[in-house]
N, C-alpha and C. Protein backbone atom coordinates (compact mmCIF):
# COMPACT_ATOMS: atom_id res chain seq x y z
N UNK A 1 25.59 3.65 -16.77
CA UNK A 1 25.11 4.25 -15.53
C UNK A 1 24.00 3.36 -14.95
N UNK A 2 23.77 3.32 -13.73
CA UNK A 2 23.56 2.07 -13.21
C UNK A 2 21.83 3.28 -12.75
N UNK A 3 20.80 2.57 -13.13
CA UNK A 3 19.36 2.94 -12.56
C UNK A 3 19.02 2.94 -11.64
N UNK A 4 18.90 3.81 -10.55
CA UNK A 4 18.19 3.92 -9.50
C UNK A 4 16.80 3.81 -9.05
N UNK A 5 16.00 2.73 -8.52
CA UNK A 5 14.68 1.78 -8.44
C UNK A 5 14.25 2.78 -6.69
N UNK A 6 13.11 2.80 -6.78
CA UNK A 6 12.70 3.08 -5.26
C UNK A 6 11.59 2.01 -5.33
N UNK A 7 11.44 1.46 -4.19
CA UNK A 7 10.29 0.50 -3.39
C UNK A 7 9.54 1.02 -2.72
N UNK A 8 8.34 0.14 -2.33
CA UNK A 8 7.37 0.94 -1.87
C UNK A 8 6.59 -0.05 -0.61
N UNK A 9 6.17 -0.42 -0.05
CA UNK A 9 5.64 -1.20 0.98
C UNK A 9 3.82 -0.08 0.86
N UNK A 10 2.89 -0.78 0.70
CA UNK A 10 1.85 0.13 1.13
C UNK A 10 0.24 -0.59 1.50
N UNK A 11 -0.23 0.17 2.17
CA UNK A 11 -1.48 -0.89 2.49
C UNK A 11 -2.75 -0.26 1.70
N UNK A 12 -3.28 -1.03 1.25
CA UNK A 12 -4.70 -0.53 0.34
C UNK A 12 -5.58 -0.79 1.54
N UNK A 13 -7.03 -0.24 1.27
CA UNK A 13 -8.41 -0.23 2.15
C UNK A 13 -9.18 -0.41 1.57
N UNK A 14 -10.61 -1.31 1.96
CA UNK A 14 -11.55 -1.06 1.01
C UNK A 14 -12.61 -0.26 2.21
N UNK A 15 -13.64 -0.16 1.49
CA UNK A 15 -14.72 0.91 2.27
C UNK A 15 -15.39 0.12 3.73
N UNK A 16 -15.60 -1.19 3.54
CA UNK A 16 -15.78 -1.84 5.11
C UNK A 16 -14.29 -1.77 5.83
N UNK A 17 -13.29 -1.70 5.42
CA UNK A 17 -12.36 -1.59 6.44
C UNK A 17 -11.14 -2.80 6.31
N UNK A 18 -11.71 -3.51 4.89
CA UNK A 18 -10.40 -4.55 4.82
C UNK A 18 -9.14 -4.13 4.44
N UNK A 19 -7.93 -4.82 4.91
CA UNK A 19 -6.88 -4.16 4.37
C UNK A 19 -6.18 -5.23 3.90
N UNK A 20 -5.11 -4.54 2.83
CA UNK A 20 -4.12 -5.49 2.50
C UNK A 20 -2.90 -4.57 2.31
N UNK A 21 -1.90 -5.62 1.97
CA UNK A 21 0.05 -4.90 2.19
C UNK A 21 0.19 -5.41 1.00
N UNK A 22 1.25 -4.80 0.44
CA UNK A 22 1.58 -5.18 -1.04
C UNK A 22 3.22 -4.21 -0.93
N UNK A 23 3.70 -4.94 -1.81
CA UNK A 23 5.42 -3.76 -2.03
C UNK A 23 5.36 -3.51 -3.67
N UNK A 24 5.93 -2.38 -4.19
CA UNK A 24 6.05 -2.79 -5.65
C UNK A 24 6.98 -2.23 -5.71
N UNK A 25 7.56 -1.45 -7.17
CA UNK A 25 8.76 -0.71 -7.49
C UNK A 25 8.05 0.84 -7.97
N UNK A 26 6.76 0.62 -8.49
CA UNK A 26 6.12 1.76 -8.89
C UNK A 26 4.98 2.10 -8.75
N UNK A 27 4.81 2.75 -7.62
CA UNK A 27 3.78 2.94 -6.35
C UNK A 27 2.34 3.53 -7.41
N UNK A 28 2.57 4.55 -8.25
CA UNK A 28 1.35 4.70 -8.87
C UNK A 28 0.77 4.10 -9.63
N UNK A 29 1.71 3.16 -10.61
CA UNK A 29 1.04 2.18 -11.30
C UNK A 29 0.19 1.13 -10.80
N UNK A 30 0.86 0.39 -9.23
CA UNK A 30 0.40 -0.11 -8.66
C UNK A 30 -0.92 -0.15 -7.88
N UNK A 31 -1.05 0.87 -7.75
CA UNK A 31 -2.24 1.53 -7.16
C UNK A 31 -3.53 1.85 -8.16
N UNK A 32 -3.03 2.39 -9.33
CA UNK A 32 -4.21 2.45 -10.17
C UNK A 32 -5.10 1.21 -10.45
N UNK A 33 -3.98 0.19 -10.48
CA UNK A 33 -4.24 -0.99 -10.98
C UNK A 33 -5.13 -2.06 -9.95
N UNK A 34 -5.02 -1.68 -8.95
CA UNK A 34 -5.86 -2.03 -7.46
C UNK A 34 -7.15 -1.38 -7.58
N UNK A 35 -6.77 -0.23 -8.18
CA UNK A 35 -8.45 0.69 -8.00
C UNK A 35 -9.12 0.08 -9.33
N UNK A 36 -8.06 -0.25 -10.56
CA UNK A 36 -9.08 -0.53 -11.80
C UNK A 36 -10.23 -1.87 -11.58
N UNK A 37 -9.19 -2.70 -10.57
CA UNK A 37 -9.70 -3.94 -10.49
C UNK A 37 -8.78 -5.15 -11.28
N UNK A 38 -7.50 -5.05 -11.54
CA UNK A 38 -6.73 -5.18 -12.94
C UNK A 38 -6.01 -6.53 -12.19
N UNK A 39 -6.19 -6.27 -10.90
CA UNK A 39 -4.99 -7.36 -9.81
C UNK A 39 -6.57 -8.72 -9.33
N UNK A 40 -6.34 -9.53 -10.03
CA UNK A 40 -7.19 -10.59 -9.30
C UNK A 40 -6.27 -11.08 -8.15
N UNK A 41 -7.47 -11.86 -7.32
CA UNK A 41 -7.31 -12.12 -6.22
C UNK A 41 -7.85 -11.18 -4.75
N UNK A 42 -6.58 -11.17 -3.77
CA UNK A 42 -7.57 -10.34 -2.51
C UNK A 42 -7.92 -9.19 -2.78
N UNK A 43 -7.44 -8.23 -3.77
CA UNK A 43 -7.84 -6.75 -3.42
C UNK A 43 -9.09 -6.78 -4.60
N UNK A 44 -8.98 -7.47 -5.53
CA UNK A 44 -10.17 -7.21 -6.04
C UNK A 44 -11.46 -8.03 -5.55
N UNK A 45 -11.26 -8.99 -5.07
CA UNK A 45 -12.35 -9.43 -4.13
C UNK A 45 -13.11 -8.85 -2.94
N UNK A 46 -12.32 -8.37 -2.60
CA UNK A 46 -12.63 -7.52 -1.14
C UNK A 46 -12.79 -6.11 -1.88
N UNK A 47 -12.27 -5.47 -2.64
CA UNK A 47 -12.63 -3.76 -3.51
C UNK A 47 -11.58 -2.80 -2.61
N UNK A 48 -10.29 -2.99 -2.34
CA UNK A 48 -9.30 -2.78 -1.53
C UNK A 48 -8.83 -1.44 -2.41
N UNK A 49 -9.01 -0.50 -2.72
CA UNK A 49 -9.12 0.73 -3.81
C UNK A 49 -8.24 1.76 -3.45
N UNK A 50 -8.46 2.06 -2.11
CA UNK A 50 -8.06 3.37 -1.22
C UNK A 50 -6.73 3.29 -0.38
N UNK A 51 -5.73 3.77 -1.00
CA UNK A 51 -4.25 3.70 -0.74
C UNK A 51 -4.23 4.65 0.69
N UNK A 52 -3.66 4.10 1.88
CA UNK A 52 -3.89 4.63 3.01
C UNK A 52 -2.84 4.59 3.65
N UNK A 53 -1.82 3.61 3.33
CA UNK A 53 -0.18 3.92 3.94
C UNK A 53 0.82 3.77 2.96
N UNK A 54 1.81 4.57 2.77
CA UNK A 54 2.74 3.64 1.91
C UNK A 54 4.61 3.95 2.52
N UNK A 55 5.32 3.44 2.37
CA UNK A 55 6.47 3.98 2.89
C UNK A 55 7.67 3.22 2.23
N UNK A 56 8.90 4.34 1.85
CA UNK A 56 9.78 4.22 0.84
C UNK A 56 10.68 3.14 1.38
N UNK A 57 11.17 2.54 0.28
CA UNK A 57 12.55 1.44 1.27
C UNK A 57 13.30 1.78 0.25
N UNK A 58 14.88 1.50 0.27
CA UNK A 58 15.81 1.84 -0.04
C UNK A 58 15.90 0.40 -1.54
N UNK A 59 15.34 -0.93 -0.93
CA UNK A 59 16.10 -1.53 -2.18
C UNK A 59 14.80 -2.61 -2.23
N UNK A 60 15.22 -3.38 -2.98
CA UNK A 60 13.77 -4.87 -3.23
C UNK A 60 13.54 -5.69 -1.47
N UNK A 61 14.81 -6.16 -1.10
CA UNK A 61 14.99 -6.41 -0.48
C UNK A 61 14.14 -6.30 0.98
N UNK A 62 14.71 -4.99 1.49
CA UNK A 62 14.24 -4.44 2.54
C UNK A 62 12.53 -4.30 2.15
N UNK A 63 12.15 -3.74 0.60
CA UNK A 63 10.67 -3.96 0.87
C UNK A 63 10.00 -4.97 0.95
N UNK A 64 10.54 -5.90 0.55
CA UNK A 64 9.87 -7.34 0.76
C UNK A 64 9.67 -7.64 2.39
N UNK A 65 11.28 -7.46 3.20
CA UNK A 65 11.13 -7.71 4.29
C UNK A 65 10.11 -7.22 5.40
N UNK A 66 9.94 -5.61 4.79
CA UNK A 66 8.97 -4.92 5.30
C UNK A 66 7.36 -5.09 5.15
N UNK A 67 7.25 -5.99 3.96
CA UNK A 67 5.96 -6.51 3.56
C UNK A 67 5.61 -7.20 4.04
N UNK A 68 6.69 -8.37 4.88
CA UNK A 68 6.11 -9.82 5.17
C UNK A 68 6.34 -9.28 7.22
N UNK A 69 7.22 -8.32 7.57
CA UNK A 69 6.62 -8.14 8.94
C UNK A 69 5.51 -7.12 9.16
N UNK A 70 5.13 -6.48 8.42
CA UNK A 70 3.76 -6.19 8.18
C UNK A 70 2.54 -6.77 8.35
N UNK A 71 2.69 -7.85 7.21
CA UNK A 71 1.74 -8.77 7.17
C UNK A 71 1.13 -9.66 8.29
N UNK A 72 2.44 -9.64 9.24
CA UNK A 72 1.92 -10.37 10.38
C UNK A 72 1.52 -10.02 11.40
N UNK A 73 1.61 -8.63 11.57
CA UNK A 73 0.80 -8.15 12.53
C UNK A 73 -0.13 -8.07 12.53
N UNK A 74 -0.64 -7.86 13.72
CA UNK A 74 -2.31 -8.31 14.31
C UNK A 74 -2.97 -6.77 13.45
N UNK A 75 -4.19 -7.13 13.45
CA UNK A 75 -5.03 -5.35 12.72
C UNK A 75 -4.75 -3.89 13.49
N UNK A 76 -4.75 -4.31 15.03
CA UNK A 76 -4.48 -3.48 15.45
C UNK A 76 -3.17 -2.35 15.24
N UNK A 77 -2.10 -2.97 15.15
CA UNK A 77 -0.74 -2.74 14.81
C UNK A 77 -1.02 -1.86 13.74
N UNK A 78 -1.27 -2.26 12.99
CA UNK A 78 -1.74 -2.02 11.60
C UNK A 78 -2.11 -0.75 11.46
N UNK A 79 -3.54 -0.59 11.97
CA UNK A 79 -4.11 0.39 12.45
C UNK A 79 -3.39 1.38 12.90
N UNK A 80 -2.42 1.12 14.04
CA UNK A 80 -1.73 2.47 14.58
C UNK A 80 -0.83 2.26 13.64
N UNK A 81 -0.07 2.19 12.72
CA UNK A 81 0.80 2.59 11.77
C UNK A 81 0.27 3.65 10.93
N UNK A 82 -1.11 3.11 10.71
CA UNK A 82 -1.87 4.10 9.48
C UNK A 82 -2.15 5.49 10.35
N UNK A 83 -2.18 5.19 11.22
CA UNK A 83 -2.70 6.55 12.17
C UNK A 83 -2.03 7.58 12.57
N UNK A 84 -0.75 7.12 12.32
CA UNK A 84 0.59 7.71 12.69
C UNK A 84 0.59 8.99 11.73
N UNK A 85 0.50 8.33 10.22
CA UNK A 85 0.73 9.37 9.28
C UNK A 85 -0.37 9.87 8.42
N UNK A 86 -1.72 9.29 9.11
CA UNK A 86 -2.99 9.51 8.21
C UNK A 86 -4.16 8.76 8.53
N UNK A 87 -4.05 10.06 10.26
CA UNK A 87 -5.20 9.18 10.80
C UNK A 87 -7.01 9.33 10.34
N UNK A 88 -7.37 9.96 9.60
CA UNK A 88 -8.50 10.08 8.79
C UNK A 88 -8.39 8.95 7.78
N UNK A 89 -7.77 8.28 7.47
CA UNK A 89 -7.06 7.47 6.35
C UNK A 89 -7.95 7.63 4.91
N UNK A 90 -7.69 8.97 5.03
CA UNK A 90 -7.99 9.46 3.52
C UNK A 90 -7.20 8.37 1.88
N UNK A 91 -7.77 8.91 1.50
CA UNK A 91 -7.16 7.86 0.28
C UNK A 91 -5.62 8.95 -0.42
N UNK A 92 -4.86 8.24 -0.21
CA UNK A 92 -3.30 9.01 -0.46
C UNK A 92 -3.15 8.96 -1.79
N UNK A 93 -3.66 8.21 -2.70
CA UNK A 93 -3.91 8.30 -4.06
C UNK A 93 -3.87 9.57 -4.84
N UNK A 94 -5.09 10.11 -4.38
CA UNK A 94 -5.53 11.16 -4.36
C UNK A 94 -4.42 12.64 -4.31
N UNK A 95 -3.80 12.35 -3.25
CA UNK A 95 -2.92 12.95 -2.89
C UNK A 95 -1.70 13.40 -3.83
N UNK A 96 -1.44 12.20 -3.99
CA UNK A 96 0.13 12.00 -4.80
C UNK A 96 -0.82 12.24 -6.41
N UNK A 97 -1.85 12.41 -6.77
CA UNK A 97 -1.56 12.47 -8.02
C UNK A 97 -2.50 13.60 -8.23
N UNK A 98 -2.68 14.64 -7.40
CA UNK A 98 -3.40 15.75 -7.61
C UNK A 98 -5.02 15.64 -8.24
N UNK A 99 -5.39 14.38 -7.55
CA UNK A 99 -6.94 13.94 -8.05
C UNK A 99 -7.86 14.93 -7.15
């Protein structure tokens, strides 16, 4: 029987307002691991902690694709995406894991 994978496209925040995009296969692991500090590079440099968008894709594929036209939009863009579904941009973390 063949395993069924879900993807994830999602943008972390840190408390001045930096953001970053990332895709994985397992959205909570991923995320903890941003908040532990566990991912060197941009999110732990910047303290990018606070999970503020994330949205399902069907295969690797499509989330990748969705990661890299993401990525290129200007902040603004950005911005109204997050606003769409969480315009307080509370930390969704939180959310999904009954913190």
């Amino acid at each position: 029987m063949k395993k069924e994978y879900s993807f994830y496209v999602y943008i972390m925040a840190s408390l001045s307002g930096t953001l970053y995009t990332g895709f994985t296969n397992d959205l909570l692991r991923r995320v903890a691991e941003h908040k532990e500090g566990k991912i060197k590079g941009f999110t732990q440099k910047y303290a990018c902690h606070k999970l503020i968008y994330y949205e399902q894709c069907s295969d690797v594929y499509s989330a990748m694709n969705r990661e890299k036209e993401i990525k290129k939009w200007r902040r603004e863009k950005k911005q109204n995406l997050i606003k769409i579904d969480n315009p307080t941009w509370s930390d969704l973390y939180k959310v999904l894991t009954d913190e």
